[in-house]
C-alpha atoms as a PDB file:
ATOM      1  CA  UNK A   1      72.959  46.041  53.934  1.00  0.00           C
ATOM      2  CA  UNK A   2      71.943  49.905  53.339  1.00  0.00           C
ATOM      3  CA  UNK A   3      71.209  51.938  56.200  1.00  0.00           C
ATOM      4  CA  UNK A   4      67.451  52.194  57.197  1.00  0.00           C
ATOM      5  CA  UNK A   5      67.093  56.503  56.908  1.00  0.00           C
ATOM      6  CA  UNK A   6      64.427  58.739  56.027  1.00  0.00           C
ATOM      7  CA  UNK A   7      61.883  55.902  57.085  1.00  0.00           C
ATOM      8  CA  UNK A   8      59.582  58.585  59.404  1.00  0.00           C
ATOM      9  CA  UNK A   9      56.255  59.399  57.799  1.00  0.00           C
ATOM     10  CA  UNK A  10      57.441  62.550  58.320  1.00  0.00           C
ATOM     11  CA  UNK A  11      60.362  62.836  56.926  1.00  0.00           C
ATOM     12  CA  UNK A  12      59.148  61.167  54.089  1.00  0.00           C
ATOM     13  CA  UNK A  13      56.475  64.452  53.854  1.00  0.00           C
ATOM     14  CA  UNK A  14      59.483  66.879  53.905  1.00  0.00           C
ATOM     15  CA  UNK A  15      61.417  64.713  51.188  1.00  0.00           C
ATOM     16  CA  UNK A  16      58.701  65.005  48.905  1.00  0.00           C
ATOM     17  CA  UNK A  17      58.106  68.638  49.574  1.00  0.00           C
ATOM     18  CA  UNK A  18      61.172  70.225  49.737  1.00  0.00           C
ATOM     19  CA  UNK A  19      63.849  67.433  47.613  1.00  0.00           C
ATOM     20  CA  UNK A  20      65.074  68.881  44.538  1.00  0.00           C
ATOM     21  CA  UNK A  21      63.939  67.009  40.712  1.00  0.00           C
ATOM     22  CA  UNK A  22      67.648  66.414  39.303  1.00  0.00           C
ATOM     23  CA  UNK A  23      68.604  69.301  37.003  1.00  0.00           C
ATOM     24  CA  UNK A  24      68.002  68.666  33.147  1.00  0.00           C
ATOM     25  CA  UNK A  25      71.846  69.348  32.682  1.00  0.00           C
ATOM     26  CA  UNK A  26      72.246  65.904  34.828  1.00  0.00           C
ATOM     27  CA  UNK A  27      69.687  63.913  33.104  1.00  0.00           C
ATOM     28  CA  UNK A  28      70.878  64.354  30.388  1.00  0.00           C
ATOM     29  CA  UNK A  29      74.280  63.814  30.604  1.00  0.00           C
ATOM     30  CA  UNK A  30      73.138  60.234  31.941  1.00  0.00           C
ATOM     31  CA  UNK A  31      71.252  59.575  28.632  1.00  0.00           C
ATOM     32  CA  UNK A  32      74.005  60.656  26.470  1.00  0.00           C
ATOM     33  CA  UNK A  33      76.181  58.241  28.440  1.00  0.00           C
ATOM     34  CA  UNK A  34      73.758  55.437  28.308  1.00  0.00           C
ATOM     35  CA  UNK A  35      73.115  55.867  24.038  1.00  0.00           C
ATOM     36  CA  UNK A  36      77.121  56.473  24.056  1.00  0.00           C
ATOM     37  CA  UNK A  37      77.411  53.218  25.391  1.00  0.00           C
ATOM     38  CA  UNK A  38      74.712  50.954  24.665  1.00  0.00           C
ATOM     39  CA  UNK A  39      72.240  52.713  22.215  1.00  0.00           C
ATOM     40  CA  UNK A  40      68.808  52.020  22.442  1.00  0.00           C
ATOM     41  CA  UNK A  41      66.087  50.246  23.038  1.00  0.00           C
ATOM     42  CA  UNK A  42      65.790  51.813  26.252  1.00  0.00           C
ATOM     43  CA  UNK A  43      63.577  49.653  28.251  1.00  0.00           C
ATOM     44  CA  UNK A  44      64.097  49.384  31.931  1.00  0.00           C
ATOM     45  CA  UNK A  45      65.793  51.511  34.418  1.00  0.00           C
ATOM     46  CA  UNK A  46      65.650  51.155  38.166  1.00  0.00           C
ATOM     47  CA  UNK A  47      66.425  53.884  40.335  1.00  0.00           C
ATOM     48  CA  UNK A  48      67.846  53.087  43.560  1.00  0.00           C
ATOM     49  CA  UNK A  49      67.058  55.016  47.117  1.00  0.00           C
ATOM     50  CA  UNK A  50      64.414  56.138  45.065  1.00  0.00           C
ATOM     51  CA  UNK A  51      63.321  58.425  48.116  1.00  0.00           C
ATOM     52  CA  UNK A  52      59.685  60.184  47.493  1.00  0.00           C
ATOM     53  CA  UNK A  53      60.213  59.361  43.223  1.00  0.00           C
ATOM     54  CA  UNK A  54      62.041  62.737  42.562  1.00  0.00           C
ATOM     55  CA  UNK A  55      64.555  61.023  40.502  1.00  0.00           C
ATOM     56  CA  UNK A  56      62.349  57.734  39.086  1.00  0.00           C
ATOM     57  CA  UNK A  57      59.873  59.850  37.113  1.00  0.00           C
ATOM     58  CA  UNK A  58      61.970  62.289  34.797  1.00  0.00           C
ATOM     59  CA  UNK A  59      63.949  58.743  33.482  1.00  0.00           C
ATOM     60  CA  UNK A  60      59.584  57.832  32.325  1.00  0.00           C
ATOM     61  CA  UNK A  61      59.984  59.969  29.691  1.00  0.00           C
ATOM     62  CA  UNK A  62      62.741  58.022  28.019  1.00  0.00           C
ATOM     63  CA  UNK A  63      62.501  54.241  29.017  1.00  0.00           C
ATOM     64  CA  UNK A  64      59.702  51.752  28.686  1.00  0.00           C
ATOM     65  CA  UNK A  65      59.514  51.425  31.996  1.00  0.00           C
ATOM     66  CA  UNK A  66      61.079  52.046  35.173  1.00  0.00           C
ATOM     67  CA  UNK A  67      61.363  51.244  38.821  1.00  0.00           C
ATOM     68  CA  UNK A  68      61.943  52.871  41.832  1.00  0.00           C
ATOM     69  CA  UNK A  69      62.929  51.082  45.066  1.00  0.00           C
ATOM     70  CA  UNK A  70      63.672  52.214  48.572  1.00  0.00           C
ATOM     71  CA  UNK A  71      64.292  50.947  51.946  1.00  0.00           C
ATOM     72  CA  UNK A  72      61.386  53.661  53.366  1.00  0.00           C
ATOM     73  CA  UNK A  73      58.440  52.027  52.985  1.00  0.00           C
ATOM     74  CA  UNK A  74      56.853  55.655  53.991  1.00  0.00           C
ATOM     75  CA  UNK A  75      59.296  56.779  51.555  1.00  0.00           C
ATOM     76  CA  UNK A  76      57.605  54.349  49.178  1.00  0.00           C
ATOM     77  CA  UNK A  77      53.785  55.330  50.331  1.00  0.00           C
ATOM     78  CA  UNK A  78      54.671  59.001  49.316  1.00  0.00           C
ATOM     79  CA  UNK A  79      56.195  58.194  45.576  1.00  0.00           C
ATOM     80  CA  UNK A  80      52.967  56.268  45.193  1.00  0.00           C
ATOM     81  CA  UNK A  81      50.960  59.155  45.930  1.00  0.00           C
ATOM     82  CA  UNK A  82      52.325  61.393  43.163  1.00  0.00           C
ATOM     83  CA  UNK A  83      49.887  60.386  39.906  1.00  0.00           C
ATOM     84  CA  UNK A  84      50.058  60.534  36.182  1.00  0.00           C
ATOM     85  CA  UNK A  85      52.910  58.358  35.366  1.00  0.00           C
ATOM     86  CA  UNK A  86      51.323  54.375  34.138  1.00  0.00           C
ATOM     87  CA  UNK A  87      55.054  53.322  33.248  1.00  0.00           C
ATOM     88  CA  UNK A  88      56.314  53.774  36.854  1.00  0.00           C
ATOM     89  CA  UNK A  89      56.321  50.911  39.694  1.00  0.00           C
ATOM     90  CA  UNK A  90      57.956  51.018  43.034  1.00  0.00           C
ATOM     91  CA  UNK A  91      58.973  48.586  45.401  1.00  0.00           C
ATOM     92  CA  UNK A  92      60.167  48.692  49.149  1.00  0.00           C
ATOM     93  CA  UNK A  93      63.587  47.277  48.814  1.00  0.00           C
ATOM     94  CA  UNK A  94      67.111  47.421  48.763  1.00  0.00           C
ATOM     95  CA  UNK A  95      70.179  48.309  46.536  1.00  0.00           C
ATOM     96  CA  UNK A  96      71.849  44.834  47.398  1.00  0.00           C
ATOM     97  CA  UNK A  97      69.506  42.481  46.498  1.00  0.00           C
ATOM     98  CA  UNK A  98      67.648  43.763  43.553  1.00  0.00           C
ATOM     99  CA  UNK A  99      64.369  41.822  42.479  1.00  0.00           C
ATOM    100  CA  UNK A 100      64.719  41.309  38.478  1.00  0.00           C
ATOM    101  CA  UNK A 101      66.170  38.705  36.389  1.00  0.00           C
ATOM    102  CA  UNK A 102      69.703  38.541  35.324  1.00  0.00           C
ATOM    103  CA  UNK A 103      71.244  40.691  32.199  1.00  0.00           C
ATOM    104  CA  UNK A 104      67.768  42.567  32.704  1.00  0.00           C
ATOM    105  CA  UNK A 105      68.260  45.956  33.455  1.00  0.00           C
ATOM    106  CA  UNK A 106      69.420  48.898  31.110  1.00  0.00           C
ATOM    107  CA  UNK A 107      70.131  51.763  33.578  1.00  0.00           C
ATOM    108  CA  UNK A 108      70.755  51.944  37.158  1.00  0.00           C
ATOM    109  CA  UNK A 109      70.603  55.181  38.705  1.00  0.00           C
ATOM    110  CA  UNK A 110      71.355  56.320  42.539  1.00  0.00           C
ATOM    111  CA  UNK A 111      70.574  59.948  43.376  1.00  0.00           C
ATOM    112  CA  UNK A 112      71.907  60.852  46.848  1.00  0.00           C
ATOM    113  CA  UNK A 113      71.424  57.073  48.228  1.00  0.00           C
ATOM    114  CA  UNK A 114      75.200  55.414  47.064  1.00  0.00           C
ATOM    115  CA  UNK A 115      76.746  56.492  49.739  1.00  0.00           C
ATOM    116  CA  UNK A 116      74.229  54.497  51.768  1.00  0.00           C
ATOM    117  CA  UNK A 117      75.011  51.179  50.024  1.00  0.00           C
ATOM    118  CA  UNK A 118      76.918  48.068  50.973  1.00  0.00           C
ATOM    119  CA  UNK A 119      79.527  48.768  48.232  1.00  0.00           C
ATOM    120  CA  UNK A 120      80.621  45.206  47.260  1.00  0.00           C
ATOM    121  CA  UNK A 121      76.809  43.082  48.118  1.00  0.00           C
ATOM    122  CA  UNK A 122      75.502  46.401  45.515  1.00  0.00           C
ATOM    123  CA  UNK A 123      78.145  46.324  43.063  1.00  0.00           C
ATOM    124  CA  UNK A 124      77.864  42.005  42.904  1.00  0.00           C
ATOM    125  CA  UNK A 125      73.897  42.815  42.434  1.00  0.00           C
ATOM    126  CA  UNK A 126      74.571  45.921  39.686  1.00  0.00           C
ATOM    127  CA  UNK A 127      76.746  43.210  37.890  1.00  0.00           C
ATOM    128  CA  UNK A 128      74.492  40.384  37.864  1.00  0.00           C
ATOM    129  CA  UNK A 129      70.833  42.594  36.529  1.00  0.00           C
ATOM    130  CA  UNK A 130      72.913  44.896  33.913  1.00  0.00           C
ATOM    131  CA  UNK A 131      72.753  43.880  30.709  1.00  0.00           C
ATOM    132  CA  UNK A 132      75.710  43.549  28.709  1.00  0.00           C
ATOM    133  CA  UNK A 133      76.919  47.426  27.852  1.00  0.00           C
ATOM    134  CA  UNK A 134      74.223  48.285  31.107  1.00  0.00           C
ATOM    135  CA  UNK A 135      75.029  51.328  32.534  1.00  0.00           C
ATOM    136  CA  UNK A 136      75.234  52.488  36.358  1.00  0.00           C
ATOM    137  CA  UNK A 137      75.003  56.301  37.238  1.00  0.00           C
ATOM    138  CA  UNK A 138      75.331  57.700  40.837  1.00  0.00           C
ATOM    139  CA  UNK A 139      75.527  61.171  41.571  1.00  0.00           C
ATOM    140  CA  UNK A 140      74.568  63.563  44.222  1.00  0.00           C
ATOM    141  CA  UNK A 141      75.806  67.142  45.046  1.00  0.00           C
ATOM    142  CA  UNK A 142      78.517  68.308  47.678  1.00  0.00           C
ATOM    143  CA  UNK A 143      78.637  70.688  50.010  1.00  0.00           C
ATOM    144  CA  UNK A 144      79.551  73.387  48.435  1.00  0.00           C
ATOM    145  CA  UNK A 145      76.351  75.743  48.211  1.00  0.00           C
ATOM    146  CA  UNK A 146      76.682  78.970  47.688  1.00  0.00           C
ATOM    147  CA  UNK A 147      73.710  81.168  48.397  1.00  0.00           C
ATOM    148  CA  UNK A 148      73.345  85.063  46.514  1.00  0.00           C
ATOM    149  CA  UNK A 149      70.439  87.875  46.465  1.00  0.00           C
ATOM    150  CA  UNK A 150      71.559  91.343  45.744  1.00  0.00           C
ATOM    151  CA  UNK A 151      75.396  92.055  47.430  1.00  0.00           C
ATOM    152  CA  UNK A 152      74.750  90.361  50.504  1.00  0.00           C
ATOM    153  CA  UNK A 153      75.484  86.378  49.171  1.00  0.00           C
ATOM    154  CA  UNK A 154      78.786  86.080  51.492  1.00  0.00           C
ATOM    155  CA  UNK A 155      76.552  86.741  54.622  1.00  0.00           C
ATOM    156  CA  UNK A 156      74.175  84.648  53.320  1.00  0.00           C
ATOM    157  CA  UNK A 157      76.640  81.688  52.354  1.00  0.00           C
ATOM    158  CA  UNK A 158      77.920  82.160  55.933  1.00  0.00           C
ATOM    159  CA  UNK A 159      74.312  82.007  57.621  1.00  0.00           C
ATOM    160  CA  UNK A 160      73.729  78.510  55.308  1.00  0.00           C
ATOM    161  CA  UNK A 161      76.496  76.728  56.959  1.00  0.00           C
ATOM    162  CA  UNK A 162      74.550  74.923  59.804  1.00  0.00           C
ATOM    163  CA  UNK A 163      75.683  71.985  58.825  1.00  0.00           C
ATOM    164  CA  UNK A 164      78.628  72.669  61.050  1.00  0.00           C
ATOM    165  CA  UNK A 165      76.124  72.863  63.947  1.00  0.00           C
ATOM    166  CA  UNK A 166      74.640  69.200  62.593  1.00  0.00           C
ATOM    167  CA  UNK A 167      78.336  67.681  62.610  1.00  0.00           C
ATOM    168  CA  UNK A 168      77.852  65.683  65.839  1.00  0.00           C
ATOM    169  CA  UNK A 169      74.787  64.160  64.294  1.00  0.00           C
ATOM    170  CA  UNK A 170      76.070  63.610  60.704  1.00  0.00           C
ATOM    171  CA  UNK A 171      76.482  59.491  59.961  1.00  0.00           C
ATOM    172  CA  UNK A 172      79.607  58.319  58.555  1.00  0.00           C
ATOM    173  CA  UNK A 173      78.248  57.175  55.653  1.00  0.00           C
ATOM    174  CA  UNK A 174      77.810  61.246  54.547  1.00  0.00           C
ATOM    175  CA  UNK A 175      81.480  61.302  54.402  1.00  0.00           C
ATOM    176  CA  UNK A 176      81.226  59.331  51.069  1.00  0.00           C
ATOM    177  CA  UNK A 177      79.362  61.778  49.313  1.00  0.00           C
ATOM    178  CA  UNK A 178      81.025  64.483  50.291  1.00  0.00           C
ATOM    179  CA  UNK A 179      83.992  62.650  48.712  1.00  0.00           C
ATOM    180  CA  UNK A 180      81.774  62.401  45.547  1.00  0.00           C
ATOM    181  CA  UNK A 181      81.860  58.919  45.811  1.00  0.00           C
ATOM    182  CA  UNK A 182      85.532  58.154  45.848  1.00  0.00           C
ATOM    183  CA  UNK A 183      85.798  54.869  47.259  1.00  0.00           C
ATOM    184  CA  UNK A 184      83.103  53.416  45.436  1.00  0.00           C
ATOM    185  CA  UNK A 185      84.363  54.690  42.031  1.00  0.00           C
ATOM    186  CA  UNK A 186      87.504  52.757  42.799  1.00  0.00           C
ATOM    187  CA  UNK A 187      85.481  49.800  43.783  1.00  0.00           C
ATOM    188  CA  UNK A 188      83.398  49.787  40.529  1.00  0.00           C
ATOM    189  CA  UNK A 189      85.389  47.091  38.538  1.00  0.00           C
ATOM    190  CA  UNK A 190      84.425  47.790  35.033  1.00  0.00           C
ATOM    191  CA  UNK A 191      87.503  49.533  32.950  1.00  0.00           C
ATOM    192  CA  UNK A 192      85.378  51.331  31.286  1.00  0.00           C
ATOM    193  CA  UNK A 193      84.169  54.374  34.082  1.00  0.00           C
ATOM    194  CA  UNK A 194      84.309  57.751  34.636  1.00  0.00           C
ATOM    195  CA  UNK A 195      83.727  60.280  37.517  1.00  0.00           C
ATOM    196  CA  UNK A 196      82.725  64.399  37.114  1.00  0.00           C
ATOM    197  CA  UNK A 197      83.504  65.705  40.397  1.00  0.00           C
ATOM    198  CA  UNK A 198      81.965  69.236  39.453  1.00  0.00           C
ATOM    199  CA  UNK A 199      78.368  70.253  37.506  1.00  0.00           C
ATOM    200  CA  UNK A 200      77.508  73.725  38.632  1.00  0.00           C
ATOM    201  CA  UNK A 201      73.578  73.953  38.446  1.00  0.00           C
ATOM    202  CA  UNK A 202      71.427  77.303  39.439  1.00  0.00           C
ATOM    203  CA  UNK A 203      68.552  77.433  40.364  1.00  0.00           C
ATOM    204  CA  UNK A 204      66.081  80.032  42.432  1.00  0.00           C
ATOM    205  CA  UNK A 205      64.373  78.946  45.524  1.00  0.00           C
ATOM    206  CA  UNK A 206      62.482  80.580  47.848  1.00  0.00           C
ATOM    207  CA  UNK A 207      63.718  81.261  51.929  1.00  0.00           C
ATOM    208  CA  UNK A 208      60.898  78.464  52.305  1.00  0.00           C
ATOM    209  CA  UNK A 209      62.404  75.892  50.634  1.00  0.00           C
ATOM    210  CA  UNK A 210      65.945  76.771  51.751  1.00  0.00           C
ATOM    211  CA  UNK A 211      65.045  75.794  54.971  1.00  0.00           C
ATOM    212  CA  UNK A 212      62.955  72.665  54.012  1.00  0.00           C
ATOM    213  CA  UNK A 213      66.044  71.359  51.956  1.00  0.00           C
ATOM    214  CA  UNK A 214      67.826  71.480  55.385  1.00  0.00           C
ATOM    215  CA  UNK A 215      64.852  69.680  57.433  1.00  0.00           C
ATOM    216  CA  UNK A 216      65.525  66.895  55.187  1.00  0.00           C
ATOM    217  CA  UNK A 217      68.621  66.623  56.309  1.00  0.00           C
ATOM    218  CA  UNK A 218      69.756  63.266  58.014  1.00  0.00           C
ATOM    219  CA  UNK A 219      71.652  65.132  60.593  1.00  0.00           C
ATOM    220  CA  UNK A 220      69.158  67.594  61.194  1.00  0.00           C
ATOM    221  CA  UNK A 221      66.724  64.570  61.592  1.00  0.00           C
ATOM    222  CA  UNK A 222      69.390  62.636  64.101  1.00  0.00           C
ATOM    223  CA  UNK A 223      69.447  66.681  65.589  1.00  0.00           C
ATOM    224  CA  UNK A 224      65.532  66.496  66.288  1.00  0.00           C
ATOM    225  CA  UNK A 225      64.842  63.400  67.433  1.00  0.00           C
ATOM    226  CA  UNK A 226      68.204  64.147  70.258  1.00  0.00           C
ATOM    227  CA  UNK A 227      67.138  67.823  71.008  1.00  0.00           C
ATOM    228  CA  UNK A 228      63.943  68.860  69.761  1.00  0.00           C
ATOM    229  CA  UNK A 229      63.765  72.215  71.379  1.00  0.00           C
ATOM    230  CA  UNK A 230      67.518  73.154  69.921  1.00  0.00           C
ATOM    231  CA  UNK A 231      66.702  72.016  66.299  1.00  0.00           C
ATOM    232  CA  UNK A 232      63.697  73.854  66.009  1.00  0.00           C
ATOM    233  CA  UNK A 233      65.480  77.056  67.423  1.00  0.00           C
ATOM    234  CA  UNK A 234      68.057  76.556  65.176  1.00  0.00           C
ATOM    235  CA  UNK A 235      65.669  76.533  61.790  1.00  0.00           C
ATOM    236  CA  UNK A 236      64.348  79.596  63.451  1.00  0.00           C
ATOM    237  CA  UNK A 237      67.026  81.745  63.779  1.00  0.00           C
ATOM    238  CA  UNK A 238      68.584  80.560  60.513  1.00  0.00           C
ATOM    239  CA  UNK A 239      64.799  81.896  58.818  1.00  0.00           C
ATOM    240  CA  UNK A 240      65.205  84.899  60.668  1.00  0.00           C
ATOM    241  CA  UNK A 241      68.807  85.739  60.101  1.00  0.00           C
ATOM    242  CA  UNK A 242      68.407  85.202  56.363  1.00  0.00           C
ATOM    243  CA  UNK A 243      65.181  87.202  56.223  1.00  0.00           C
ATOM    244  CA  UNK A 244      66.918  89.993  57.832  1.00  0.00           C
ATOM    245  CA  UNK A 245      69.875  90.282  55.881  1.00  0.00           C
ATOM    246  CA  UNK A 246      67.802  90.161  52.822  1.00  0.00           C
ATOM    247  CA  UNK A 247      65.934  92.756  54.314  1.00  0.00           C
ATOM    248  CA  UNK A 248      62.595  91.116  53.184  1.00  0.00           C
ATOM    249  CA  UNK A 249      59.747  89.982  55.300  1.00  0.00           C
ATOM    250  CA  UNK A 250      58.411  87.184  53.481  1.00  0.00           C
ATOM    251  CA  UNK A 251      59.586  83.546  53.212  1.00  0.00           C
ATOM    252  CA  UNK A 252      58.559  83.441  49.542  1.00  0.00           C
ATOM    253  CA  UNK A 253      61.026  85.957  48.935  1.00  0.00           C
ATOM    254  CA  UNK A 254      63.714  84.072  46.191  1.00  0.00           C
ATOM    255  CA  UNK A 255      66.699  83.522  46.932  1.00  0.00           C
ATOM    256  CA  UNK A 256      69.823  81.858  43.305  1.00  0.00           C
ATOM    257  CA  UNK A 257      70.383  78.868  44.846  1.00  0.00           C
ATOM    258  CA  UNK A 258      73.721  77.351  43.486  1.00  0.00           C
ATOM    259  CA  UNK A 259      74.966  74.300  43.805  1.00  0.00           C
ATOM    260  CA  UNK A 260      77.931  71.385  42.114  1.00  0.00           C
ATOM    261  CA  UNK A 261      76.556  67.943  41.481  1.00  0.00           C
ATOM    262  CA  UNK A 262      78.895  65.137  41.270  1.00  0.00           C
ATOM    263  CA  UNK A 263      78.108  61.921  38.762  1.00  0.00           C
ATOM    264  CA  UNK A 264      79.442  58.137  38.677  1.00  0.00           C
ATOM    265  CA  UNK A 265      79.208  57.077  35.023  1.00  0.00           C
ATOM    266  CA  UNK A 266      80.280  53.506  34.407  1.00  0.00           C
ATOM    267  CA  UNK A 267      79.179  50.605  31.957  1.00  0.00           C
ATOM    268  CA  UNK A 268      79.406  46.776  32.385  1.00  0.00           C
ATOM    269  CA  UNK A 269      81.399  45.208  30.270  1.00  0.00           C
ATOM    270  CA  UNK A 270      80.062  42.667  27.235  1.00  0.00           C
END
């Protein structure tokens, strides 16, 4: 079954705060897959881990309707919130046992969740909802961020890397996206599949948001919840570090915030 993560009310807060939209470039690239493949009518997708909705509602714009569905039922609760879009549903649920009829389902999406997934109960379920030339697209970014303002960007890049502090609390499962999804490429049993290992997107953000992104974290999460006094420190100093090399006193300040997305692009077969 998928991993039960991110189910805090207040982590769900932070995920809807400070989780990124996918870039346009992405999106994109997904639809020109799908039409590539299939061609329209475009009628449902379903987006997987759906978190706080960040990825279901830019797919509203192109599909009759679509679904979001998540494990987090506070994850759920804060998509909800979020108005204006009368051709969105979610539903607390998982990615292995998927609550719509067979050969239903035109696009399945997965932003940042895969990794999370019982690979063969999810790929059995993807099977049996696609519709014939149905298309499945997972993708997340790595961990290569690179972080620039001015000439100091190499300090900064090296004051970003907590992660290496949140390795004792980082689940196994994270491995698999940092591997872009390896393993479950190769477990995807359609011949007809593809996997970009690199997008490059930029985008600005300010010191704010930087450090939201890393509340949001898993492992800083697993960090909190074993050490509360440390993480908190640690989100601290990191704020203070990077406002002091920037030599700026605000947290609005802007930082280019660069980053490579991977993508899973495969289609079921007639």
């Amino acid at each position: 079954m998928t991993e039960r993560m991110f189910e805090e009310k207040q982590h769900a807060s932070l995920y809807q705060k400070y989780r990124f939209d996918p870039p346009d470039e992405l999106t994109e690239l997904i639809l020109q897959y799908l039409d590539k493949k299939k061609g329209k009518p475009h009628q449902l997708a379903v987006d997987l881990g759906c978190g706080t909705g960040q990825t279901s509602r830019p797919l509203t714009a192109y599909f009759e309707q679509v679904v979001g569905i998540d494990v987090s039922k506070s994850q759920v609760e804060q998509a909800r919130a979020v108005p204006g879009f009368p051709n969105l549903s979610y539903r607390v649920g998982t990615a292995e046992e998927l609550p719509f009829p067979d050969g239903s389902v035109d696009l399945l999406t997965a932003a940042s969740a895969a990794h999370w997934f019982d690979a063969e109960h999810f790929i059995k379920e993807a099977t049996r909802v696609l519709k014939p030339r149905g298309c499945l697209a997972l993708f997340g970014y790595g961990d290569n961020v690179k972080i620039h303002y001015e000439s100091c960007g190499d300090q900064l890049n090296n004051i970003y890397k907590v992660k290496q502090i949140l390795l004792p609390y980082t689940s196994s499962k994270v491995t698999g996206a940092n591997s872009k999804l390896k393993d479950l490429f190769e477990a995807i049993p359609y011949p007809d599949k593809e996997r970009i290992e690199i997008i490059p997107i930029k985008q600005q953000l300010s010191i704010k948001n930087v450090i939201g992104f890393i509340e949001t974290f898993s492992m800083y999460q697993a960090y909190l919840r074993a050490d509360p006094s440390a993480a908190t420190t640690l989100l601290e100093r990191t704020t203070s570090r990077i406002l002091e090399e920037m030599k700026v006193s605000s947290t609005e300040a802007k930082v280019n915030f660069i980053m490579e997305y991977f993508c899973v692009l495969a289609c079921k077969p007639e």
